[in-house]
PDB file of N, CA and C in Angstrom:
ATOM      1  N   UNK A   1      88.004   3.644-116.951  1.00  0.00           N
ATOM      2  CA  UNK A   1      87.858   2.268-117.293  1.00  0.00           C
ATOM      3  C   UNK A   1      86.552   1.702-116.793  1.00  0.00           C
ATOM      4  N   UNK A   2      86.114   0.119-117.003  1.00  0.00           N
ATOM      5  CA  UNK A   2      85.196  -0.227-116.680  1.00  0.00           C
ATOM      6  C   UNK A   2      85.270  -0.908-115.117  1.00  0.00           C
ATOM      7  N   UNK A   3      84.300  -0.988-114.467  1.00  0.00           N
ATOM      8  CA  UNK A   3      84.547  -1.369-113.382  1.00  0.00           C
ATOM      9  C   UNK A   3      84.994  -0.182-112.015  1.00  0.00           C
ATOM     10  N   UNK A   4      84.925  -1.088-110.784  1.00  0.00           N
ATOM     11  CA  UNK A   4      84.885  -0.086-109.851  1.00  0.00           C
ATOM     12  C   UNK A   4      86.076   0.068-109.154  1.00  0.00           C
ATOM     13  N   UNK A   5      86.800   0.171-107.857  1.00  0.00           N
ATOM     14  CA  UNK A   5      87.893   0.368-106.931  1.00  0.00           C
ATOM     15  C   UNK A   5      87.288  -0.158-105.387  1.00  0.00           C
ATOM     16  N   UNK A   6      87.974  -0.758-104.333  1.00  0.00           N
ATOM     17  CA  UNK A   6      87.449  -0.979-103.570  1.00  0.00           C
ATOM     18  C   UNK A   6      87.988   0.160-102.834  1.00  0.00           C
ATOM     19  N   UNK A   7      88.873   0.486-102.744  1.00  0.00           N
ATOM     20  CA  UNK A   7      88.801   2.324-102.286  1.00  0.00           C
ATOM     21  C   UNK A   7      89.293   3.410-103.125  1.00  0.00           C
ATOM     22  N   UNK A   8      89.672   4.306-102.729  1.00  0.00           N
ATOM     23  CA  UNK A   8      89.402   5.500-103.852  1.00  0.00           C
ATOM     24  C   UNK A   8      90.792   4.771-104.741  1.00  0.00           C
ATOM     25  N   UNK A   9      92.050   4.586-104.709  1.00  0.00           N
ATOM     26  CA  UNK A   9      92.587   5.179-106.062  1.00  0.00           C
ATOM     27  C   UNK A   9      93.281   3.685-106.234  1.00  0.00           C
ATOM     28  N   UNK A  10      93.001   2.889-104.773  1.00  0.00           N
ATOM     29  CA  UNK A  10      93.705   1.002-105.228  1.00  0.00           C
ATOM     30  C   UNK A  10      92.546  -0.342-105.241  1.00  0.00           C
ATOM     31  N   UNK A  11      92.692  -1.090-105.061  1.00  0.00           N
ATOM     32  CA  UNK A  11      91.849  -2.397-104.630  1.00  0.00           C
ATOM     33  C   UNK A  11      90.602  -2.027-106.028  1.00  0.00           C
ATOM     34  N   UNK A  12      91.141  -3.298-107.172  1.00  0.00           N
ATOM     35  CA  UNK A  12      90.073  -3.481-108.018  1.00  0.00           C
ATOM     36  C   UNK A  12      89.520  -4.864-107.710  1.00  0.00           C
ATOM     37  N   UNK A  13      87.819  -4.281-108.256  1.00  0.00           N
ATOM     38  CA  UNK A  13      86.833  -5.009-107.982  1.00  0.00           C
ATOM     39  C   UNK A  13      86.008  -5.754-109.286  1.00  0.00           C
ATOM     40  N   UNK A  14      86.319  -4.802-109.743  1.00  0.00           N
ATOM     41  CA  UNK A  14      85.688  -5.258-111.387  1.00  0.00           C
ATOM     42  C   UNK A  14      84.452  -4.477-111.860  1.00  0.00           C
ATOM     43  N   UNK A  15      83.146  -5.433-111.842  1.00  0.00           N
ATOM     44  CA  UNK A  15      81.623  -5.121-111.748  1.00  0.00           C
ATOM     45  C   UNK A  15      81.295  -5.810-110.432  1.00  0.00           C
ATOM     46  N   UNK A  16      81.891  -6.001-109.721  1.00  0.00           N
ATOM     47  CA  UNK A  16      81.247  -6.080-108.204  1.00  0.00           C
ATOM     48  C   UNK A  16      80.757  -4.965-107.603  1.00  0.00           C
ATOM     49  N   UNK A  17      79.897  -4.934-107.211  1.00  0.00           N
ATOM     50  CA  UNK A  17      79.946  -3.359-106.198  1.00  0.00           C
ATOM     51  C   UNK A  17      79.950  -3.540-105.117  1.00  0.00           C
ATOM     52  N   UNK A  18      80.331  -4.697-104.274  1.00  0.00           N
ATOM     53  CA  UNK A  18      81.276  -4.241-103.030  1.00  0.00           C
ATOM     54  C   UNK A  18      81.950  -5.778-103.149  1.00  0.00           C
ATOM     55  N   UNK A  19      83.541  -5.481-102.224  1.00  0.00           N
ATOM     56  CA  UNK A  19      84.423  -6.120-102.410  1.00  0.00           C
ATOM     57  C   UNK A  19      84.657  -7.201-100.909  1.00  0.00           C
ATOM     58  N   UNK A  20      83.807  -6.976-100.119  1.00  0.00           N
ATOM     59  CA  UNK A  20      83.676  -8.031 -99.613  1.00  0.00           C
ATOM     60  C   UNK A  20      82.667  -9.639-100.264  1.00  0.00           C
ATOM     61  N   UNK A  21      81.852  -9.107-101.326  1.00  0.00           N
ATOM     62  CA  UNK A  21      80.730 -10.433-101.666  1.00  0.00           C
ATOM     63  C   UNK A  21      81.999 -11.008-103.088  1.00  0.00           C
ATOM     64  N   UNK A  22      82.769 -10.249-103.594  1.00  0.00           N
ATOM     65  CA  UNK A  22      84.013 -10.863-104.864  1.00  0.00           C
ATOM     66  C   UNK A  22      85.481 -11.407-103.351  1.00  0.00           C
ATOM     67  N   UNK A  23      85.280 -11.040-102.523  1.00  0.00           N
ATOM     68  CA  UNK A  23      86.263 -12.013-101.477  1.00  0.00           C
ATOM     69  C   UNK A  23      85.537 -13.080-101.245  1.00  0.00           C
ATOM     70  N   UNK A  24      84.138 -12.789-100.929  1.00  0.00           N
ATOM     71  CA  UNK A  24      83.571 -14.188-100.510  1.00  0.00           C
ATOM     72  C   UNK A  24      83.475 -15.229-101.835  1.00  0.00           C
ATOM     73  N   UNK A  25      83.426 -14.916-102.848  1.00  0.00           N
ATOM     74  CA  UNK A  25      83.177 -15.854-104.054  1.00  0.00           C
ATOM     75  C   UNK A  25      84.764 -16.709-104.329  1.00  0.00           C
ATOM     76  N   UNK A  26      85.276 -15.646-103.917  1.00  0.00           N
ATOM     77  CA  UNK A  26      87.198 -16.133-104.494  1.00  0.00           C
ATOM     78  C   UNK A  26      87.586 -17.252-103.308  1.00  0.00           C
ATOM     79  N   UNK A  27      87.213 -17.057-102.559  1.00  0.00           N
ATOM     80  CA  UNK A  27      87.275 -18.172-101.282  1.00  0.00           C
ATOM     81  C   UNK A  27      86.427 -19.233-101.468  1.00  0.00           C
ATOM     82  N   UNK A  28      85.287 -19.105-101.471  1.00  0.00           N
ATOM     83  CA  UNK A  28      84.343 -20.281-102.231  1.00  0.00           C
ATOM     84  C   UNK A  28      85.477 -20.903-103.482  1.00  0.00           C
ATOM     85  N   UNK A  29      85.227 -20.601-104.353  1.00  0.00           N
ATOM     86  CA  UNK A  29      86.103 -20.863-105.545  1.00  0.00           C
ATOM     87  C   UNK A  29      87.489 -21.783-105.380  1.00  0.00           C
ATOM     88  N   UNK A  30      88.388 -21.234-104.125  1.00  0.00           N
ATOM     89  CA  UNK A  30      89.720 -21.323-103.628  1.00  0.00           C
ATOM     90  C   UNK A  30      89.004 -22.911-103.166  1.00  0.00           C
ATOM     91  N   UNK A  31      88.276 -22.962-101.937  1.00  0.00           N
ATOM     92  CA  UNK A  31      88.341 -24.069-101.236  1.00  0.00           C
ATOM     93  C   UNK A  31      87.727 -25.232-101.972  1.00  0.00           C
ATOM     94  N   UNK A  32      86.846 -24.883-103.234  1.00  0.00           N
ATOM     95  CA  UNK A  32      86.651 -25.718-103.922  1.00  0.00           C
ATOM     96  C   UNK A  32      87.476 -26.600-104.869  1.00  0.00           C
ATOM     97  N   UNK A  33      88.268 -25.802-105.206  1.00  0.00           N
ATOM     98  CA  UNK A  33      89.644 -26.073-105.929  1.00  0.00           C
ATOM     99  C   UNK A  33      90.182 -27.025-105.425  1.00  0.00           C
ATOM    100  N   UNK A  34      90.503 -26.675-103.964  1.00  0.00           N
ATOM    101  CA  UNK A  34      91.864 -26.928-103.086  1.00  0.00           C
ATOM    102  C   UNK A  34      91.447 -28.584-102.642  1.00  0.00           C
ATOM    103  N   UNK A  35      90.073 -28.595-102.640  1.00  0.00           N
ATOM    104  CA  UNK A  35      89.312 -30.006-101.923  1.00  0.00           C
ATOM    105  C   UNK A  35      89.243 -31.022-102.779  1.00  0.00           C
ATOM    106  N   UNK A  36      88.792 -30.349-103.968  1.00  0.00           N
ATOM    107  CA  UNK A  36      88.507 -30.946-105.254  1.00  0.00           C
ATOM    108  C   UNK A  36      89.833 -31.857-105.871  1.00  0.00           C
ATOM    109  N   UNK A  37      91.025 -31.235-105.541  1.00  0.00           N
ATOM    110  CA  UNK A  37      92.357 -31.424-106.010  1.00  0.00           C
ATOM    111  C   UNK A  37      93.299 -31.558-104.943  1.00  0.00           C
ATOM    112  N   UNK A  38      92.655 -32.500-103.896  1.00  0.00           N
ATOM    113  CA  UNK A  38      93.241 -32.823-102.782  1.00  0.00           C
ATOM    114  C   UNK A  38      94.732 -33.578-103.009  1.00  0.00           C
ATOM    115  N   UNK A  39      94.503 -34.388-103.635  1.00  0.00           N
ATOM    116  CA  UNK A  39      95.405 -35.841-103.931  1.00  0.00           C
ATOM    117  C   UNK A  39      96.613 -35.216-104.972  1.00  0.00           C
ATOM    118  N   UNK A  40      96.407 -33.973-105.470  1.00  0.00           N
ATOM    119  CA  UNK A  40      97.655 -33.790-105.986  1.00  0.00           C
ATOM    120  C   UNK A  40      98.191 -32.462-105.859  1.00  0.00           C
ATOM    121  N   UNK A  41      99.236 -32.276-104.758  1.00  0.00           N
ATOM    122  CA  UNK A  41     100.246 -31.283-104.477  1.00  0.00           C
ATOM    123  C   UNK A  41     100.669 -30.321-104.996  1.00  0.00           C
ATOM    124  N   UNK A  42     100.913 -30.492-106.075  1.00  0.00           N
ATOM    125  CA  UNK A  42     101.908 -30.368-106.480  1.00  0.00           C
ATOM    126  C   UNK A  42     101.368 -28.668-106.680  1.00  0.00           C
ATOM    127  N   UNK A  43     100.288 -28.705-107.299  1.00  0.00           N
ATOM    128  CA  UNK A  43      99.722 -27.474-107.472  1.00  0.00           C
ATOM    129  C   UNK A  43      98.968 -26.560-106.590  1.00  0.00           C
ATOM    130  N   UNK A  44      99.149 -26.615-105.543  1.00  0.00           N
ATOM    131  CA  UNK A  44      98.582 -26.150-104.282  1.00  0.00           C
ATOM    132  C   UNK A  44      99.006 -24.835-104.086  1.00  0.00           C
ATOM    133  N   UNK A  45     101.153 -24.892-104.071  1.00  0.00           N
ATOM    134  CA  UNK A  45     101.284 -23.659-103.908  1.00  0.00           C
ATOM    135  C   UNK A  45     101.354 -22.673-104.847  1.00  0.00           C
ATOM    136  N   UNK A  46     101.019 -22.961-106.220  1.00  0.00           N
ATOM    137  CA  UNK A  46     101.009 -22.766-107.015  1.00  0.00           C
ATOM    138  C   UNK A  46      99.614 -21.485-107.012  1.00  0.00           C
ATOM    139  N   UNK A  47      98.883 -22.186-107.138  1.00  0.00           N
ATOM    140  CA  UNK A  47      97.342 -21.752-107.318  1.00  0.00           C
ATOM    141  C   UNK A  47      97.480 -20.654-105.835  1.00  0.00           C
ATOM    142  N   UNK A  48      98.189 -21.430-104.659  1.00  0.00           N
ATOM    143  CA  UNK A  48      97.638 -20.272-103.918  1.00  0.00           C
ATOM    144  C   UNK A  48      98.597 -18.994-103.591  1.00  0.00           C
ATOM    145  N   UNK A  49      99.507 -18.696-104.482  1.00  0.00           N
ATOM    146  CA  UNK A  49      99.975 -17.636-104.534  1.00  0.00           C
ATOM    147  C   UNK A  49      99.712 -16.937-105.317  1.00  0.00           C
ATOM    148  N   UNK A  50      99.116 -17.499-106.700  1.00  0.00           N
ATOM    149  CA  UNK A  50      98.167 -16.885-107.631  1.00  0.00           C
ATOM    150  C   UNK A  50      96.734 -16.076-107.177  1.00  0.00           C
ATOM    151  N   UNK A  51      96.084 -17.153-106.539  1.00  0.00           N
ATOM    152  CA  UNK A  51      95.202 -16.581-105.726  1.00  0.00           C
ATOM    153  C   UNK A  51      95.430 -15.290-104.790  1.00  0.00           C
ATOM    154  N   UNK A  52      96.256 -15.835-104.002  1.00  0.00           N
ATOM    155  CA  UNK A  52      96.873 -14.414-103.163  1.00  0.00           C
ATOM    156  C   UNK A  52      97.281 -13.438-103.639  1.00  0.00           C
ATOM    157  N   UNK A  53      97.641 -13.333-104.569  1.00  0.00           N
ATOM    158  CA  UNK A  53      97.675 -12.370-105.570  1.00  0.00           C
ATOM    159  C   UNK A  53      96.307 -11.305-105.591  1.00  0.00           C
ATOM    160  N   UNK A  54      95.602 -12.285-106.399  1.00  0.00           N
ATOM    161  CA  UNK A  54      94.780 -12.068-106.546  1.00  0.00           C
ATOM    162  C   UNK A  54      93.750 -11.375-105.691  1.00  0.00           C
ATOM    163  N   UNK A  55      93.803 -11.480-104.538  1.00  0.00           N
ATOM    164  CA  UNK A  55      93.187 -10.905-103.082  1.00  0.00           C
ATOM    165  C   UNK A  55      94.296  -9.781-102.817  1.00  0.00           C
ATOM    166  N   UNK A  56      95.114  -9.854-102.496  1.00  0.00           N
ATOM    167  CA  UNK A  56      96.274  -8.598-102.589  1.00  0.00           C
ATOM    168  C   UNK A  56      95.613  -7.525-103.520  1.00  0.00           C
ATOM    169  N   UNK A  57      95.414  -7.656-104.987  1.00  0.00           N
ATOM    170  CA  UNK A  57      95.030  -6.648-106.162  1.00  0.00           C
ATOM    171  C   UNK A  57      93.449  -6.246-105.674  1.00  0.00           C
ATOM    172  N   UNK A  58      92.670  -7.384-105.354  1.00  0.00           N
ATOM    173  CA  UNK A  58      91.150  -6.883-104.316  1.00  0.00           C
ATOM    174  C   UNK A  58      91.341  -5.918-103.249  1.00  0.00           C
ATOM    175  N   UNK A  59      92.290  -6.189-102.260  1.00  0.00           N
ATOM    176  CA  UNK A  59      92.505  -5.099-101.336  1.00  0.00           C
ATOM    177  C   UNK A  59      91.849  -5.202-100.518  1.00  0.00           C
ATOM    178  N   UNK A  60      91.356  -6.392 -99.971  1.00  0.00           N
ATOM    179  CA  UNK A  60      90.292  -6.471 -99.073  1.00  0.00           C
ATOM    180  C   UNK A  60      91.061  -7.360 -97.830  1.00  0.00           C
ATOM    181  N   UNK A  61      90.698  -6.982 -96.335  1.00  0.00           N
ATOM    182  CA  UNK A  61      91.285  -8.013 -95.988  1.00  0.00           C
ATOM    183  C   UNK A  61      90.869  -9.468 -95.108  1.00  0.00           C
ATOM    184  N   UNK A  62      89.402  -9.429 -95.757  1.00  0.00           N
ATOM    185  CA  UNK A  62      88.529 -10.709 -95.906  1.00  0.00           C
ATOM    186  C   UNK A  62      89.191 -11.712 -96.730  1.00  0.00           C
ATOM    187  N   UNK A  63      89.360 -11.386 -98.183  1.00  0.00           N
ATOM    188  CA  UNK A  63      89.728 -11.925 -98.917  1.00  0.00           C
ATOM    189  C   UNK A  63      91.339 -12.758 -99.096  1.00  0.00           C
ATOM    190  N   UNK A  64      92.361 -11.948 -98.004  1.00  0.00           N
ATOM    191  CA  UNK A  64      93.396 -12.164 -97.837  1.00  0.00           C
ATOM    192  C   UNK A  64      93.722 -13.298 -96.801  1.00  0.00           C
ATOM    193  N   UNK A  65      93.281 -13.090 -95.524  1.00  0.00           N
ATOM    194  CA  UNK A  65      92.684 -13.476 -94.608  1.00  0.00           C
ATOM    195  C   UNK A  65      91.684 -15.206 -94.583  1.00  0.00           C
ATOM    196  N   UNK A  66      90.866 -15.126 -95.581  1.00  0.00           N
ATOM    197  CA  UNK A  66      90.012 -16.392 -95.957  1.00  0.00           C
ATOM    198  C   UNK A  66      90.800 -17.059 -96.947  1.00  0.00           C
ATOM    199  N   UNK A  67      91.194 -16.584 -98.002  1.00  0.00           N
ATOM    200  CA  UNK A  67      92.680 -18.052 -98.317  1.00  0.00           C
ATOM    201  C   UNK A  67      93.740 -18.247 -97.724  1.00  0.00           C
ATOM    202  N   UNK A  68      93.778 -17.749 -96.427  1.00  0.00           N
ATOM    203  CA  UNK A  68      95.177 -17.904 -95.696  1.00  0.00           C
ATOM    204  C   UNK A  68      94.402 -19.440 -94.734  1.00  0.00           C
ATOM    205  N   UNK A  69      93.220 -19.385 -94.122  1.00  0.00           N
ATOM    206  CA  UNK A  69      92.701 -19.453 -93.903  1.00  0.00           C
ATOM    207  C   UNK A  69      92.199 -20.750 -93.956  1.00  0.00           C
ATOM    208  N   UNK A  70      91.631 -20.966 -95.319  1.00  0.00           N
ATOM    209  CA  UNK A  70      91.613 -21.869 -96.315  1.00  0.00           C
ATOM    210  C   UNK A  70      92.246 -22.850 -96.387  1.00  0.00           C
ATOM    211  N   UNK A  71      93.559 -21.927 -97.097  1.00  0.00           N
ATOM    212  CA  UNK A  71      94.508 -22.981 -97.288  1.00  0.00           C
ATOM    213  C   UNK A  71      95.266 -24.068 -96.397  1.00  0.00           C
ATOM    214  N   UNK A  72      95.386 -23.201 -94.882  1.00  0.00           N
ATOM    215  CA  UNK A  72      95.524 -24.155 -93.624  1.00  0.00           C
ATOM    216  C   UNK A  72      94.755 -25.553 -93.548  1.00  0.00           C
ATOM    217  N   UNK A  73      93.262 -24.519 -93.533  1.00  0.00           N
ATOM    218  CA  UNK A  73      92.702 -25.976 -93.189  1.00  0.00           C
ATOM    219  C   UNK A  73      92.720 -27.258 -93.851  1.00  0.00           C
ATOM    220  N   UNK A  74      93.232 -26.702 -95.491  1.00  0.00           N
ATOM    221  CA  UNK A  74      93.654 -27.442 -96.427  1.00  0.00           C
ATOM    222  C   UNK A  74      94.515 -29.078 -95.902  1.00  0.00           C
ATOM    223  N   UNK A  75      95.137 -28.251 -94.778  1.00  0.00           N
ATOM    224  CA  UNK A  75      96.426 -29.586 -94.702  1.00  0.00           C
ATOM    225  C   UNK A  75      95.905 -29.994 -93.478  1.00  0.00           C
ATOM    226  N   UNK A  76      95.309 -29.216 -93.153  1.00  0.00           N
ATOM    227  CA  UNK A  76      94.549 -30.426 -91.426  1.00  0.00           C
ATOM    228  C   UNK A  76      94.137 -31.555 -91.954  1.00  0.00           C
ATOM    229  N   UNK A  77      93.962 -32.651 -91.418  1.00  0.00           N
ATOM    230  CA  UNK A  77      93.339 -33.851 -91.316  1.00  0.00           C
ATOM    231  C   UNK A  77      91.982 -33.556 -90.171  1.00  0.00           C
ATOM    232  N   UNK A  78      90.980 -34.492 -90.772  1.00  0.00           N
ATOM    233  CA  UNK A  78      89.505 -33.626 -89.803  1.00  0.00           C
ATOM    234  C   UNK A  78      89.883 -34.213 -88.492  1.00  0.00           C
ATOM    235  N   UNK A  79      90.666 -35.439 -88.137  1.00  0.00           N
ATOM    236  CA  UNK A  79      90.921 -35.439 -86.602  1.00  0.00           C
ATOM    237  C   UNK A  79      91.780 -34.449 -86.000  1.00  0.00           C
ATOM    238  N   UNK A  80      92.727 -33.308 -86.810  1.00  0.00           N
ATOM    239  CA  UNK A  80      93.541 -32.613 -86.682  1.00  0.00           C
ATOM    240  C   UNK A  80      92.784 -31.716 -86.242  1.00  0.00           C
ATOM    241  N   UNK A  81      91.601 -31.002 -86.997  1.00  0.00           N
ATOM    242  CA  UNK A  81      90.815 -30.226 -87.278  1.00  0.00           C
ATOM    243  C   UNK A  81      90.813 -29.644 -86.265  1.00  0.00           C
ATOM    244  N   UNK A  82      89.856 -30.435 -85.052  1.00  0.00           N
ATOM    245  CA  UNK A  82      89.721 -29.791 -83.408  1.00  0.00           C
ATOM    246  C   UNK A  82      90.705 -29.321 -82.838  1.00  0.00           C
ATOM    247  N   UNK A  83      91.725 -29.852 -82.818  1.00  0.00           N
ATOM    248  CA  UNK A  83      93.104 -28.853 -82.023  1.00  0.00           C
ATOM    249  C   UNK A  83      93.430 -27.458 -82.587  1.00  0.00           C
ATOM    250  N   UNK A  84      93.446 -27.671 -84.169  1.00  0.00           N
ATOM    251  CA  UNK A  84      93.908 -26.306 -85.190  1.00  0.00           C
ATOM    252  C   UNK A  84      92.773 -25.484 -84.819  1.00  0.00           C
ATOM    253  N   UNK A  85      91.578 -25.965 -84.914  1.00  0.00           N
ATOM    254  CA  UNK A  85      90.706 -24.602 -84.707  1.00  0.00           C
ATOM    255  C   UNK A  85      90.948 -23.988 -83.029  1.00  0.00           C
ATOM    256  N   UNK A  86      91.207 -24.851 -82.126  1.00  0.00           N
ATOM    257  CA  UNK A  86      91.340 -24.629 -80.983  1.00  0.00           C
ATOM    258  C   UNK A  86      92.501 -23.025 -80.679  1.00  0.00           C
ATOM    259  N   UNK A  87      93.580 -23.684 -81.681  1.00  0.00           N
ATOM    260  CA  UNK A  87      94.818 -22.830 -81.576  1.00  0.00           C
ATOM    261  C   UNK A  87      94.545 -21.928 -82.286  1.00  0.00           C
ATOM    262  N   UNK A  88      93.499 -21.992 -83.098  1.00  0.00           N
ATOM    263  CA  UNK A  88      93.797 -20.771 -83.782  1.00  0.00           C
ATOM    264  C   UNK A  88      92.625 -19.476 -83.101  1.00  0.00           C
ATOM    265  N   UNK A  89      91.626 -20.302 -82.780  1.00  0.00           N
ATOM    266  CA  UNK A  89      90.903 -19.101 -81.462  1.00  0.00           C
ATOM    267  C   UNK A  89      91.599 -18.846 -80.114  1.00  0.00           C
ATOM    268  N   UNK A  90      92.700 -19.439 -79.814  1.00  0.00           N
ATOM    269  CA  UNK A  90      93.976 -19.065 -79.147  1.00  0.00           C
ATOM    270  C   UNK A  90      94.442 -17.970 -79.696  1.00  0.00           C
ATOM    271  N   UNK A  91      94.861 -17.640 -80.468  1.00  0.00           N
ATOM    272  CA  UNK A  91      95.696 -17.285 -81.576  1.00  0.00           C
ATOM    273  C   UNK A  91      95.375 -15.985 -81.491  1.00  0.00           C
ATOM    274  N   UNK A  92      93.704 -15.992 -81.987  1.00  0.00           N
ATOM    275  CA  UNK A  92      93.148 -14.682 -82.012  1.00  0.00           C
ATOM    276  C   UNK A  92      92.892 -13.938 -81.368  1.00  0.00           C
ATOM    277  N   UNK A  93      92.405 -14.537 -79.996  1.00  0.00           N
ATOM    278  CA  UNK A  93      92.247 -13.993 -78.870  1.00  0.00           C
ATOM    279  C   UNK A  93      93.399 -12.868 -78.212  1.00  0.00           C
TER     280      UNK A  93
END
């Protein structure tokens, strides 16, 4: 077929040739969406299980990872912001 694999026989990429710069675009894309279409709900989880999907079939786990990611910060409020990032370099640590 056309297009590549992000490893040998799973994770499609398309015409990307590497699958971290098609995670970084799908996240761009995602948070633009998500910001853009703040004020209405309804479609949030919608889109982002589609999306996740969509990163699942990439196989990357940038891509999985950055709309999880995303989508959090989605529901912070920016005074929220400082604590969530706080906890979440808690988190990681």
């Amino acid at each position: 077929g056309v297009g590549n694999t992000s490893y040998d026989d799973y994770g499609f990429k398309g015409l990307f040739y590497a699958g971290n710069a098609l995670s970084g675009v799908l996240v761009i894309i995602f948070s633009f969406y998500l910001f853009s279409n703040y004020s209405n709900g309804k479609y949030r989880f919608t889109s982002f299980f589609i999306l996740m999907f969509i990163a699942l079939m990439l196989g990357t786990k940038s891509a999985v990872l950055g709309l999880v990611l995303v989508f959090f910060l989605s529901y912070t409020k920016l005074s929220e912001l400082k604590s969530f990032l706080v906890l979440m370099v808690i988190l990681f640590l």
